[in-house]
PDB file of N, CA and C in Angstrom:
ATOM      1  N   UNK A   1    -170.458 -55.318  72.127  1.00  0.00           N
ATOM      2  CA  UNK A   1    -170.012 -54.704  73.349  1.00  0.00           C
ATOM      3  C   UNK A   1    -170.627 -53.310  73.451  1.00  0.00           C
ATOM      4  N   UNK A   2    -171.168 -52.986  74.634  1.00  0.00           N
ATOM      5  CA  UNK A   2    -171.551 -51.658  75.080  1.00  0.00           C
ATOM      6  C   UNK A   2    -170.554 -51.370  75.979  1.00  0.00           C
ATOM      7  N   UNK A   3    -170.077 -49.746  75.451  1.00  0.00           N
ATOM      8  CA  UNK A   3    -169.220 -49.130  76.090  1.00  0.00           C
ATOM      9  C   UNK A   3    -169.617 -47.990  76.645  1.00  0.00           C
ATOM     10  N   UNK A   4    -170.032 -47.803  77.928  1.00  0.00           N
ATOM     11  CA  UNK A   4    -170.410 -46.255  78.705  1.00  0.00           C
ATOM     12  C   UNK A   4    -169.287 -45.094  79.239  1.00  0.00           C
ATOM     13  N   UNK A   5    -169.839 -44.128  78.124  1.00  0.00           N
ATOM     14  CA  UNK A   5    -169.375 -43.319  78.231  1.00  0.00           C
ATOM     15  C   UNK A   5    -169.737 -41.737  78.831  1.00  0.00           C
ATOM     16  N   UNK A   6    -168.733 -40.544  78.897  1.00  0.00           N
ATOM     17  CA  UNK A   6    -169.439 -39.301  78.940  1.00  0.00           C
ATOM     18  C   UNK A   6    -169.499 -38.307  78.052  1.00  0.00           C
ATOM     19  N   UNK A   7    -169.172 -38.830  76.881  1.00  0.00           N
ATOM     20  CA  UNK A   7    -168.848 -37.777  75.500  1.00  0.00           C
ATOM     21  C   UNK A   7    -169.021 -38.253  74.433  1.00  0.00           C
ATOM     22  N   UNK A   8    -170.275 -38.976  73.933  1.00  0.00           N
ATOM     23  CA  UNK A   8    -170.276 -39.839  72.495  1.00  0.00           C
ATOM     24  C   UNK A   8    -169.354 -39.252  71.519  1.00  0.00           C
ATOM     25  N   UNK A   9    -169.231 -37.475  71.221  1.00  0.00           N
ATOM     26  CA  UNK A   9    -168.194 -36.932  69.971  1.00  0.00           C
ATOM     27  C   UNK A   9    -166.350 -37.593  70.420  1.00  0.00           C
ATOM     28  N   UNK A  10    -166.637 -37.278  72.042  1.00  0.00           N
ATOM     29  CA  UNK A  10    -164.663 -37.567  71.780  1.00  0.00           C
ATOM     30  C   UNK A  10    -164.258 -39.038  71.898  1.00  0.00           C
ATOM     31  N   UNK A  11    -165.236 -39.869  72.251  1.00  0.00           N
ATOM     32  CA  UNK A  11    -165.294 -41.401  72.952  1.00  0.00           C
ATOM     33  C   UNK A  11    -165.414 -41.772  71.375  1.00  0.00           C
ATOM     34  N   UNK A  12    -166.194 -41.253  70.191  1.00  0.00           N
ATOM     35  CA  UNK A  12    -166.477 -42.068  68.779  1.00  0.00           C
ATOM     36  C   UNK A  12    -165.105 -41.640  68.351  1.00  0.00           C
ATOM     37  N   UNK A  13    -164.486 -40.582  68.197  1.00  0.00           N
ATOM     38  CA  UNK A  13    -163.456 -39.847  67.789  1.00  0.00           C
ATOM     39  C   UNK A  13    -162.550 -40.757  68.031  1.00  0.00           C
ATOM     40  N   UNK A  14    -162.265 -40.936  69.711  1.00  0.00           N
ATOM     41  CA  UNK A  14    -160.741 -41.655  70.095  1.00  0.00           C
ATOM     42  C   UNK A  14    -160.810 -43.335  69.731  1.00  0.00           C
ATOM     43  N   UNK A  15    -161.975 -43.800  69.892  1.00  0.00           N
ATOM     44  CA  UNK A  15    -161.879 -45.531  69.289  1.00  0.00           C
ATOM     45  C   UNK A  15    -162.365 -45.370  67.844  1.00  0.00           C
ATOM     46  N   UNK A  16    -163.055 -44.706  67.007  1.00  0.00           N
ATOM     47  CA  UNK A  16    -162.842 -44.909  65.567  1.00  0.00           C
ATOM     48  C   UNK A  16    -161.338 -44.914  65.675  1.00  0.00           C
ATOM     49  N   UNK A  17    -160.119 -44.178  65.608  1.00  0.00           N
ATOM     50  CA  UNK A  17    -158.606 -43.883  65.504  1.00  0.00           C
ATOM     51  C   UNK A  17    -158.304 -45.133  65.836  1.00  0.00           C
ATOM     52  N   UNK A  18    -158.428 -45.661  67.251  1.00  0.00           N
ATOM     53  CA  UNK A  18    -157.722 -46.414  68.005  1.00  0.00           C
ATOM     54  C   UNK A  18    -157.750 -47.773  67.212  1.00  0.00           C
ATOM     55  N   UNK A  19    -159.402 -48.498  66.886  1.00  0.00           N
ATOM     56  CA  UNK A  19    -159.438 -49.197  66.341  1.00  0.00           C
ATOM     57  C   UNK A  19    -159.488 -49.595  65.054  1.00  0.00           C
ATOM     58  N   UNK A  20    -159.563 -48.528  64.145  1.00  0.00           N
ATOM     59  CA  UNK A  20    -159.743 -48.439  62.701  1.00  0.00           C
ATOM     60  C   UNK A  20    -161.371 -48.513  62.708  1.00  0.00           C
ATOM     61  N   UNK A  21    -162.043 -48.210  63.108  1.00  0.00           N
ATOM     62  CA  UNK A  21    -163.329 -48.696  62.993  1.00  0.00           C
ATOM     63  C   UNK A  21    -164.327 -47.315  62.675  1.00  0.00           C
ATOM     64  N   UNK A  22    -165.182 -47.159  62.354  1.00  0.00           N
ATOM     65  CA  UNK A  22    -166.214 -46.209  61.475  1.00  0.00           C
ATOM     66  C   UNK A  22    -167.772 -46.192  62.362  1.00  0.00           C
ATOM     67  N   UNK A  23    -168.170 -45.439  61.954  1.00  0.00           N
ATOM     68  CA  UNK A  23    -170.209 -45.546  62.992  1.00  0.00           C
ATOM     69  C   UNK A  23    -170.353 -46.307  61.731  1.00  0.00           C
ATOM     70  N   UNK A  24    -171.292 -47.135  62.097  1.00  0.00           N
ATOM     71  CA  UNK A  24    -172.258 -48.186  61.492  1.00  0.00           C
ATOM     72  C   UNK A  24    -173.112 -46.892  60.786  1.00  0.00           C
ATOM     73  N   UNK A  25    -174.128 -45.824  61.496  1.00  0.00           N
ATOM     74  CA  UNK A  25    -175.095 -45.381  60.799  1.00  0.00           C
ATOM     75  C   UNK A  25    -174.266 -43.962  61.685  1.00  0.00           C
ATOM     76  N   UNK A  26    -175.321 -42.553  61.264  1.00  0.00           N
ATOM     77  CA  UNK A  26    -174.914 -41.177  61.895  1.00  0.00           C
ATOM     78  C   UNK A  26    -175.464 -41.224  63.760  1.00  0.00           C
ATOM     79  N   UNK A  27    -174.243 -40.947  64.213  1.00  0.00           N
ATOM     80  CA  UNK A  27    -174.552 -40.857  65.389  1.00  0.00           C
ATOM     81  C   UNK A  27    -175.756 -40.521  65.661  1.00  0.00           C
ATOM     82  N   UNK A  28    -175.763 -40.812  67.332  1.00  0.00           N
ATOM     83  CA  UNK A  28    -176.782 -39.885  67.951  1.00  0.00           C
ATOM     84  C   UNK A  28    -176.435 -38.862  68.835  1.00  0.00           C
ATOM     85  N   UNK A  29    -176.987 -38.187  69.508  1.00  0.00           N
ATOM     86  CA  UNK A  29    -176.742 -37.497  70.880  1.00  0.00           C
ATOM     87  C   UNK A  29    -176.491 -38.279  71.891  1.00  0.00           C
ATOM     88  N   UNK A  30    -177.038 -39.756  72.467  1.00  0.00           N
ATOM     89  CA  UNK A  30    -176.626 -40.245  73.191  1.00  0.00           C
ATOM     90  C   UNK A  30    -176.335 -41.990  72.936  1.00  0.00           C
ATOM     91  N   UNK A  31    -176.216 -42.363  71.898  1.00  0.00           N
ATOM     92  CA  UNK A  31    -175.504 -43.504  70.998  1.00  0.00           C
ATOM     93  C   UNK A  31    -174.737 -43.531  70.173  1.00  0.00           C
ATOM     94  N   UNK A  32    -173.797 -44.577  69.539  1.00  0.00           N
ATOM     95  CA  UNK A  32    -173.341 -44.517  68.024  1.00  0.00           C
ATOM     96  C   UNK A  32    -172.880 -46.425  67.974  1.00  0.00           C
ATOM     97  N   UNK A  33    -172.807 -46.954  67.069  1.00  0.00           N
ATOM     98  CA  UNK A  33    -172.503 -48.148  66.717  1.00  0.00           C
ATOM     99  C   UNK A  33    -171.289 -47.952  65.704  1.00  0.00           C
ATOM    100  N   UNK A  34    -170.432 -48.475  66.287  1.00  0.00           N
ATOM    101  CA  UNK A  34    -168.740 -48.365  65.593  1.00  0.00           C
ATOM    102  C   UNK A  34    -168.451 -50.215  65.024  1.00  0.00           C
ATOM    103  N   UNK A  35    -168.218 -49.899  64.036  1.00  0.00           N
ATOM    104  CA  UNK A  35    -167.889 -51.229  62.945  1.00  0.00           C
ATOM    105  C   UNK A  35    -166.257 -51.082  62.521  1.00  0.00           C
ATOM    106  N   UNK A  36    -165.568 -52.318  62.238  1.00  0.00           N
ATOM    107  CA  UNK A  36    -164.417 -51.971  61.508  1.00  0.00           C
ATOM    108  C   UNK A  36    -164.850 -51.381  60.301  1.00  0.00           C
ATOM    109  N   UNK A  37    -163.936 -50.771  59.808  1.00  0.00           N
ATOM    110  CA  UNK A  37    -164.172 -50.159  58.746  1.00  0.00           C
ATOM    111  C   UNK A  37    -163.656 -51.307  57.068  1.00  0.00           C
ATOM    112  N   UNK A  38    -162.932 -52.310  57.757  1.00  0.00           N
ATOM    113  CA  UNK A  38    -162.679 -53.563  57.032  1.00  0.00           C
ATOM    114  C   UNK A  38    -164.174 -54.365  57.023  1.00  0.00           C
ATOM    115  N   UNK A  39    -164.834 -53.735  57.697  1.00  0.00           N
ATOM    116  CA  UNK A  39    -166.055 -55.103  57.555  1.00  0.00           C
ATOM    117  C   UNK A  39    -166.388 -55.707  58.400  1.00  0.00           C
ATOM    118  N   UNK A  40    -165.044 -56.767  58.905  1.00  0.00           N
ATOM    119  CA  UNK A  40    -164.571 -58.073  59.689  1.00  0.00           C
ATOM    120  C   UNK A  40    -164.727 -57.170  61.024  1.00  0.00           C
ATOM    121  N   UNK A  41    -165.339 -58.034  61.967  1.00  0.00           N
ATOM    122  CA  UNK A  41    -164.964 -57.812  63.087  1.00  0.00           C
ATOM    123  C   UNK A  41    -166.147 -57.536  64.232  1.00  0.00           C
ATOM    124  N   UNK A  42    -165.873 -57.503  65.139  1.00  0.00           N
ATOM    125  CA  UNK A  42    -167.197 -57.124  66.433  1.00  0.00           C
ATOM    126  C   UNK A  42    -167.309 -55.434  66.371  1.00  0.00           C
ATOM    127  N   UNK A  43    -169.001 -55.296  66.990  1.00  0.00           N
ATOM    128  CA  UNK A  43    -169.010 -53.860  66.639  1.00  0.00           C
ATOM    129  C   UNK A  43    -168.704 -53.456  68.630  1.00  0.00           C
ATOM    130  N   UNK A  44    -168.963 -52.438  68.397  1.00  0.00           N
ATOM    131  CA  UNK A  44    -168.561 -51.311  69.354  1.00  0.00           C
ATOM    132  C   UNK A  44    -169.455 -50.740  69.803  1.00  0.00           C
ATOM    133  N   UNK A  45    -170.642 -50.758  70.576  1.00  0.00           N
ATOM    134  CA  UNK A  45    -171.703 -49.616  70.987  1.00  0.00           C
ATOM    135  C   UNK A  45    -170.956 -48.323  72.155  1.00  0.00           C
ATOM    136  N   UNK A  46    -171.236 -47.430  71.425  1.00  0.00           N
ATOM    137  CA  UNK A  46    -170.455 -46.076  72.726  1.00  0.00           C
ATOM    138  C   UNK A  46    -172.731 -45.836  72.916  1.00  0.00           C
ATOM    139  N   UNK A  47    -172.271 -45.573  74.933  1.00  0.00           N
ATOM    140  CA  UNK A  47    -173.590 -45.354  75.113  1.00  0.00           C
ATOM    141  C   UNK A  47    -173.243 -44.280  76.421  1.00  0.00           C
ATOM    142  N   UNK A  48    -174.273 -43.282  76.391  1.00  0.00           N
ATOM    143  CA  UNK A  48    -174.023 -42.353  77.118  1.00  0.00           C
ATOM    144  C   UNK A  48    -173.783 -42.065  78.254  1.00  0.00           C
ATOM    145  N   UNK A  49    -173.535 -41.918  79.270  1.00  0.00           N
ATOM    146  CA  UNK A  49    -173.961 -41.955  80.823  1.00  0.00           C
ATOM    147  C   UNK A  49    -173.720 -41.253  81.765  1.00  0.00           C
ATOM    148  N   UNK A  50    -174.227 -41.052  82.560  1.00  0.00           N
ATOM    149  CA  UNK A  50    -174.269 -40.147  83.231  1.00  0.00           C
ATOM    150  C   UNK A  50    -172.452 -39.490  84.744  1.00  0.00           C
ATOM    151  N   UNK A  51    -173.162 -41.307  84.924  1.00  0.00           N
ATOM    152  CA  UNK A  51    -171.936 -41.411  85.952  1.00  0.00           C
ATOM    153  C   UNK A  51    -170.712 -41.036  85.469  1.00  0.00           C
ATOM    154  N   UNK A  52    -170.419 -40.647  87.127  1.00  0.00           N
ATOM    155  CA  UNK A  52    -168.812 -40.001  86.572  1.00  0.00           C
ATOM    156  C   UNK A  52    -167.517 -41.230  86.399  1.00  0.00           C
ATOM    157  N   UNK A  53    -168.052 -41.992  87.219  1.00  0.00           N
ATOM    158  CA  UNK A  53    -167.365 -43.312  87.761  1.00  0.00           C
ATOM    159  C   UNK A  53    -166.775 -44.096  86.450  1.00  0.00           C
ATOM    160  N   UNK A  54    -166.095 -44.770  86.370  1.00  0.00           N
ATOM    161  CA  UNK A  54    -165.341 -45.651  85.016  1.00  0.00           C
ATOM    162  C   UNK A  54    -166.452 -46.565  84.949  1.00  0.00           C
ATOM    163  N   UNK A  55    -166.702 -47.292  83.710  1.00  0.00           N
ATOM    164  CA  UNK A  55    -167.416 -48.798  83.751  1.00  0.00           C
ATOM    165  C   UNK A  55    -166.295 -49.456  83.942  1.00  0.00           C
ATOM    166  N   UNK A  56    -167.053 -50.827  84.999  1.00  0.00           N
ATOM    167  CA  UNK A  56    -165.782 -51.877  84.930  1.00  0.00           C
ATOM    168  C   UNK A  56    -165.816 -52.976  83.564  1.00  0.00           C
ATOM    169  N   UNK A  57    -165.147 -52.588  82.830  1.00  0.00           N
ATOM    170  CA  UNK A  57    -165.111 -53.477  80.905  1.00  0.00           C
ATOM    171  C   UNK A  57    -163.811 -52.900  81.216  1.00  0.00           C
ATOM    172  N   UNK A  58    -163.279 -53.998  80.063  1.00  0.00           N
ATOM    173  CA  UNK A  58    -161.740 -53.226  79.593  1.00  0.00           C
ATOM    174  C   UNK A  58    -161.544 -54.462  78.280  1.00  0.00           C
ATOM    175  N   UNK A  59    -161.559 -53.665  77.047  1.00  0.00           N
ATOM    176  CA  UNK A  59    -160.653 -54.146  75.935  1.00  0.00           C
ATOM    177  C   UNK A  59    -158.993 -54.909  76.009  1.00  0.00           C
ATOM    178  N   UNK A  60    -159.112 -55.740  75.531  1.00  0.00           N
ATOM    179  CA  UNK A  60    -157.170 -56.018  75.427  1.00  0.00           C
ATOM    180  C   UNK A  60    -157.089 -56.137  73.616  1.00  0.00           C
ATOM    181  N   UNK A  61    -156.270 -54.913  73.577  1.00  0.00           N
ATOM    182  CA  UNK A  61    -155.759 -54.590  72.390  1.00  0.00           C
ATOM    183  C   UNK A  61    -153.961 -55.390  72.259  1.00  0.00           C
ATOM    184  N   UNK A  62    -154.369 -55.956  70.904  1.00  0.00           N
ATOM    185  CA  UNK A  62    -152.909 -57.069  70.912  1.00  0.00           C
ATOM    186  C   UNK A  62    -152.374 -55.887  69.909  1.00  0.00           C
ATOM    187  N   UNK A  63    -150.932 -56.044  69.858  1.00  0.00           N
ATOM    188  CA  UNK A  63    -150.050 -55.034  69.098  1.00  0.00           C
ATOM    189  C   UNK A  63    -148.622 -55.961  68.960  1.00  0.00           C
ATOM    190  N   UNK A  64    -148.048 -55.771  67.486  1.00  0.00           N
ATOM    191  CA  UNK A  64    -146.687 -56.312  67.085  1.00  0.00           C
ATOM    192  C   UNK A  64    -145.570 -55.199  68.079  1.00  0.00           C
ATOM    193  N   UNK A  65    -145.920 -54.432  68.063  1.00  0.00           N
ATOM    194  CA  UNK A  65    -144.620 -52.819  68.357  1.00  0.00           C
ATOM    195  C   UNK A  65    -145.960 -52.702  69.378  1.00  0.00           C
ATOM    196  N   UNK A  66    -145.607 -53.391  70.442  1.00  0.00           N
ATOM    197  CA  UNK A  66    -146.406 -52.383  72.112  1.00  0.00           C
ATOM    198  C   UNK A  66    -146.309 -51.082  72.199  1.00  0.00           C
ATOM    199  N   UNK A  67    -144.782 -50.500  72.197  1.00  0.00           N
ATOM    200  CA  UNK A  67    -144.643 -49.323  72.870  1.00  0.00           C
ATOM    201  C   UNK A  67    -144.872 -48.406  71.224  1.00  0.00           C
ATOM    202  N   UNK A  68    -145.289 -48.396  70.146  1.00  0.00           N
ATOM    203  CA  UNK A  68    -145.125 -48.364  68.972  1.00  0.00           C
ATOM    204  C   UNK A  68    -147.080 -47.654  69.564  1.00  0.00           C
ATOM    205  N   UNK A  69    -147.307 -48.738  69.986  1.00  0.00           N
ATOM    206  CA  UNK A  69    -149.446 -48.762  70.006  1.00  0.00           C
ATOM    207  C   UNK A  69    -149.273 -47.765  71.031  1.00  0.00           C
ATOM    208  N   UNK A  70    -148.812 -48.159  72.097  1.00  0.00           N
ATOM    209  CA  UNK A  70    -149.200 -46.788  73.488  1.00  0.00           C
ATOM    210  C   UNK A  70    -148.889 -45.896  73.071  1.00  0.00           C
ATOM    211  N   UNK A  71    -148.120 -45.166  72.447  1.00  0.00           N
ATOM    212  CA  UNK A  71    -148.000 -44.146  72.316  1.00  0.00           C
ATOM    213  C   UNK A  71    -148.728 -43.721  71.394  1.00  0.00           C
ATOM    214  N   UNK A  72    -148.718 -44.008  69.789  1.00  0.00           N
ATOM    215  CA  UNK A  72    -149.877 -43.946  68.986  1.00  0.00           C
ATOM    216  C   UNK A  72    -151.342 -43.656  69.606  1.00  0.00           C
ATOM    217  N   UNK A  73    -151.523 -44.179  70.854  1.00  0.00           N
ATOM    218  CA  UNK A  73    -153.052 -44.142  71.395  1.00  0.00           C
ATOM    219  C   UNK A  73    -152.863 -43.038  72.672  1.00  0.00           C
ATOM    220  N   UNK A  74    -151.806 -43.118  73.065  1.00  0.00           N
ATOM    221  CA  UNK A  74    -151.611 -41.974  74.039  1.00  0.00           C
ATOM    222  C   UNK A  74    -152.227 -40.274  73.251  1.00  0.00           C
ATOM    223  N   UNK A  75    -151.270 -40.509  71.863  1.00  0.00           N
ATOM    224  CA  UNK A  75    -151.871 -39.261  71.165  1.00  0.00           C
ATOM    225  C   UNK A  75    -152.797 -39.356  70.635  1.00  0.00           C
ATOM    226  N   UNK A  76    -153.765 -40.225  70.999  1.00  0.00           N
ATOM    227  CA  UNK A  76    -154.791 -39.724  70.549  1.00  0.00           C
ATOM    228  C   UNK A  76    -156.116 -39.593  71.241  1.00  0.00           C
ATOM    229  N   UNK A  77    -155.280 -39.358  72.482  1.00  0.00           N
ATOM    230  CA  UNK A  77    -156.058 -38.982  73.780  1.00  0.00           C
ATOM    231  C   UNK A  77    -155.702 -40.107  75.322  1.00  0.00           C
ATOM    232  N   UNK A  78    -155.348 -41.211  74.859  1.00  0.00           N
ATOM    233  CA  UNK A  78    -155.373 -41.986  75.987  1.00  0.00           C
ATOM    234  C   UNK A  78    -154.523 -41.711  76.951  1.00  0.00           C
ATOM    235  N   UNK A  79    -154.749 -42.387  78.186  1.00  0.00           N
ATOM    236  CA  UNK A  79    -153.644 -42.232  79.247  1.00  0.00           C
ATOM    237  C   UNK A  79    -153.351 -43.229  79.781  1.00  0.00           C
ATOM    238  N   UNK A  80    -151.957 -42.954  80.350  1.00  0.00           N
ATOM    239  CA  UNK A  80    -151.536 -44.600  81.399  1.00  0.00           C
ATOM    240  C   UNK A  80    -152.242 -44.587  82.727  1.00  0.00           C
ATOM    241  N   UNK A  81    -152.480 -45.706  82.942  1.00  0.00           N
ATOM    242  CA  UNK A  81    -153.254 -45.870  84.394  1.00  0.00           C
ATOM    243  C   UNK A  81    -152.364 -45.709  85.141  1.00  0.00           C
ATOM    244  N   UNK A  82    -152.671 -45.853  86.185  1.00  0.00           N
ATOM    245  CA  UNK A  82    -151.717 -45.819  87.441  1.00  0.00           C
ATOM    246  C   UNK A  82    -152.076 -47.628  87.575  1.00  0.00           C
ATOM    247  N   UNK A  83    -151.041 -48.579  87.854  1.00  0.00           N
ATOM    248  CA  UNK A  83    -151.292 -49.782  87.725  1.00  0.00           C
ATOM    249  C   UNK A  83    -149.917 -50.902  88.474  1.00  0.00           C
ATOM    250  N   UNK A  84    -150.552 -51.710  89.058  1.00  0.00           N
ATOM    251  CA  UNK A  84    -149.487 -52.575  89.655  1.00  0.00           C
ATOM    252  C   UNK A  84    -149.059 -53.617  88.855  1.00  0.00           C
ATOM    253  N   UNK A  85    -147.926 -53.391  87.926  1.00  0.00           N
ATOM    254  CA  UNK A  85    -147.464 -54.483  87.502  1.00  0.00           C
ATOM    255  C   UNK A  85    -146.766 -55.958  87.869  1.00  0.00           C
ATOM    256  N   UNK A  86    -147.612 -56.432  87.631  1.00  0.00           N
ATOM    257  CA  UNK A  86    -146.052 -57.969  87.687  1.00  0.00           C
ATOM    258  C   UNK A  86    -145.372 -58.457  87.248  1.00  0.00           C
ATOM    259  N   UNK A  87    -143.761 -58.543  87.877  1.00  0.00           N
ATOM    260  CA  UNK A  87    -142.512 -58.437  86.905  1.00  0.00           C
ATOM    261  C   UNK A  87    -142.993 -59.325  85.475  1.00  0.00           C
ATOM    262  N   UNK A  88    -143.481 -59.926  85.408  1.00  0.00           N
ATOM    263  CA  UNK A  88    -143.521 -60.383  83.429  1.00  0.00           C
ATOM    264  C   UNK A  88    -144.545 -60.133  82.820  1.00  0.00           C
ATOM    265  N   UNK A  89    -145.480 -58.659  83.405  1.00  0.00           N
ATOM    266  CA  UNK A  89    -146.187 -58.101  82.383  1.00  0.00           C
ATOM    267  C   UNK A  89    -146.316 -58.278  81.040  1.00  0.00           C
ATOM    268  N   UNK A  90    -146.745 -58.678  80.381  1.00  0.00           N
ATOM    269  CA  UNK A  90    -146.717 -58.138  78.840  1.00  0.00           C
ATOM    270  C   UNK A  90    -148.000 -57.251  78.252  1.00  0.00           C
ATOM    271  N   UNK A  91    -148.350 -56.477  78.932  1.00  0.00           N
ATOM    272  CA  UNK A  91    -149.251 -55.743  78.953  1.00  0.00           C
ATOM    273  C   UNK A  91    -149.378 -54.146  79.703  1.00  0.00           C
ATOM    274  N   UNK A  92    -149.764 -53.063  78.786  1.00  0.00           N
ATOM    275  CA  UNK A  92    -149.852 -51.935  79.242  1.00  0.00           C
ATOM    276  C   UNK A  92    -151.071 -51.053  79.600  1.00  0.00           C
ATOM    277  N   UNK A  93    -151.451 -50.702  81.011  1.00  0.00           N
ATOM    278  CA  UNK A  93    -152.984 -50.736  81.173  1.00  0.00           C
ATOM    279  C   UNK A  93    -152.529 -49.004  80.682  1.00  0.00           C
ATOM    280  N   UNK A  94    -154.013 -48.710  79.524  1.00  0.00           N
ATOM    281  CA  UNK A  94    -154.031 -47.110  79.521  1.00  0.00           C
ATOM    282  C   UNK A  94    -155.673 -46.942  80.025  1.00  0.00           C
ATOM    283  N   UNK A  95    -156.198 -45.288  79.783  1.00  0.00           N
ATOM    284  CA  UNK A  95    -157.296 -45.532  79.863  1.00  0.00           C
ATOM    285  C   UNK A  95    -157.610 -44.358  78.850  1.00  0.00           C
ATOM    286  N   UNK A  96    -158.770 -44.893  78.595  1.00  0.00           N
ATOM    287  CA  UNK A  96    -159.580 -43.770  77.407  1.00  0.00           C
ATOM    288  C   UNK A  96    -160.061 -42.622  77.841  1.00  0.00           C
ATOM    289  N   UNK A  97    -160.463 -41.491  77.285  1.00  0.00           N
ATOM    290  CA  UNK A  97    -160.569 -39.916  77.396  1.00  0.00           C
ATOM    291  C   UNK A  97    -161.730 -39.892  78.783  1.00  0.00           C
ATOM    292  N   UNK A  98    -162.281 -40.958  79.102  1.00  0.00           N
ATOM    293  CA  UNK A  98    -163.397 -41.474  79.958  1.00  0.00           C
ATOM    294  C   UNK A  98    -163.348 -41.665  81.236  1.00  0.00           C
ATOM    295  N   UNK A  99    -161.851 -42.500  80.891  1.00  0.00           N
ATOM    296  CA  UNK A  99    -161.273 -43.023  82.068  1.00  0.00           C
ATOM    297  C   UNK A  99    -161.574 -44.586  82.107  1.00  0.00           C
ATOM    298  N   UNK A 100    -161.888 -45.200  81.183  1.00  0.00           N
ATOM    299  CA  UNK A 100    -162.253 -46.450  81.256  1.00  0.00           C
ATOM    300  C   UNK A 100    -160.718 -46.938  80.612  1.00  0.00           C
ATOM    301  N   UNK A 101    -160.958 -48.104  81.445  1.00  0.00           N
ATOM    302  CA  UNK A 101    -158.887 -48.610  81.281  1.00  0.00           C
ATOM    303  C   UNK A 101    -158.822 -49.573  80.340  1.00  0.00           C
ATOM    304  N   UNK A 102    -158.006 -50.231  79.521  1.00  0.00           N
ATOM    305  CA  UNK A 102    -157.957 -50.854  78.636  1.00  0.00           C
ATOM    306  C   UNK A 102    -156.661 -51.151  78.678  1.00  0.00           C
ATOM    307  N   UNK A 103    -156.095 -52.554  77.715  1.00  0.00           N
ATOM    308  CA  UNK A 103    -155.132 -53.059  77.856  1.00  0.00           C
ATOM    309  C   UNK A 103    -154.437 -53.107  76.848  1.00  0.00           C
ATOM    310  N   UNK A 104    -153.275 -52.602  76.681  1.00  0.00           N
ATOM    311  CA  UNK A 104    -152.273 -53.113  75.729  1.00  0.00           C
ATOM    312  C   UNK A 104    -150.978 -54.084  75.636  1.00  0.00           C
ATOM    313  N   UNK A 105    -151.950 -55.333  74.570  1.00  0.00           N
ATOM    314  CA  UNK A 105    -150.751 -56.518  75.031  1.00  0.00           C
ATOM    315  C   UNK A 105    -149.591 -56.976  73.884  1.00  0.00           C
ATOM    316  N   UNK A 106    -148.799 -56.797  74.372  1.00  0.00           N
ATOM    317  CA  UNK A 106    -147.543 -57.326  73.122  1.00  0.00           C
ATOM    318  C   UNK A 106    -148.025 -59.011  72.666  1.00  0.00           C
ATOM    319  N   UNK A 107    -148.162 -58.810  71.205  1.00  0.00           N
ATOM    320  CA  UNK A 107    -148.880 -60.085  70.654  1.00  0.00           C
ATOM    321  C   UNK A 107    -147.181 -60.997  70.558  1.00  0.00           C
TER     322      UNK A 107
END
């Protein structure tokens, strides 16, 4: 997955945390490749960009304790979207320091 961003330092910062995951090799100025840090798993490309605009991508992050994860990720930069729920949601849209929205779903 390529993820466009406007800040490779705070965009590697807030999803290394979010996901447990590490740079593959030393950043760049306008790349980085994020791996779990377990090994297992899909990597992460953060890529630079210009636009101010969100990319349309969005992650769905599964969580045992939902409101346990949003907040955990709230502090560590994320925010709640503004979002129309439907009454049996099981899912909480936030968005990253970017503004790109992402999902948090009670597994």
């Amino acid at each position: 997955m390529v993820w466009g961003v406007r800040d490779i330092p705070r965009a590697q910062a807030f999803w290394t945390a979010a996901l447990d995951y590490r740079p593959r090799e030393e950043p760049g100025d306008d790349w980085v490749v994020l791996i779990p840090r377990s090994g297992e798993g899909p990597q992460l490309a953060l890529d630079l960009v210009q636009s101010e605009r969100p990319r349309r991508h969005h992650l769905d992050l599964y969580a045992d304790d939902q409101a346990a994860e949003v907040e955990r990720l709230i502090g560590l930069g994320a925010t709640r979207a503004d979002w129309d729920y439907e009454d049996d949601a099981d899912y909480v849209v936030l968005a990253d320091p970017d503004g790109n929205p992402f999902c948090v779903v009670q597994r």
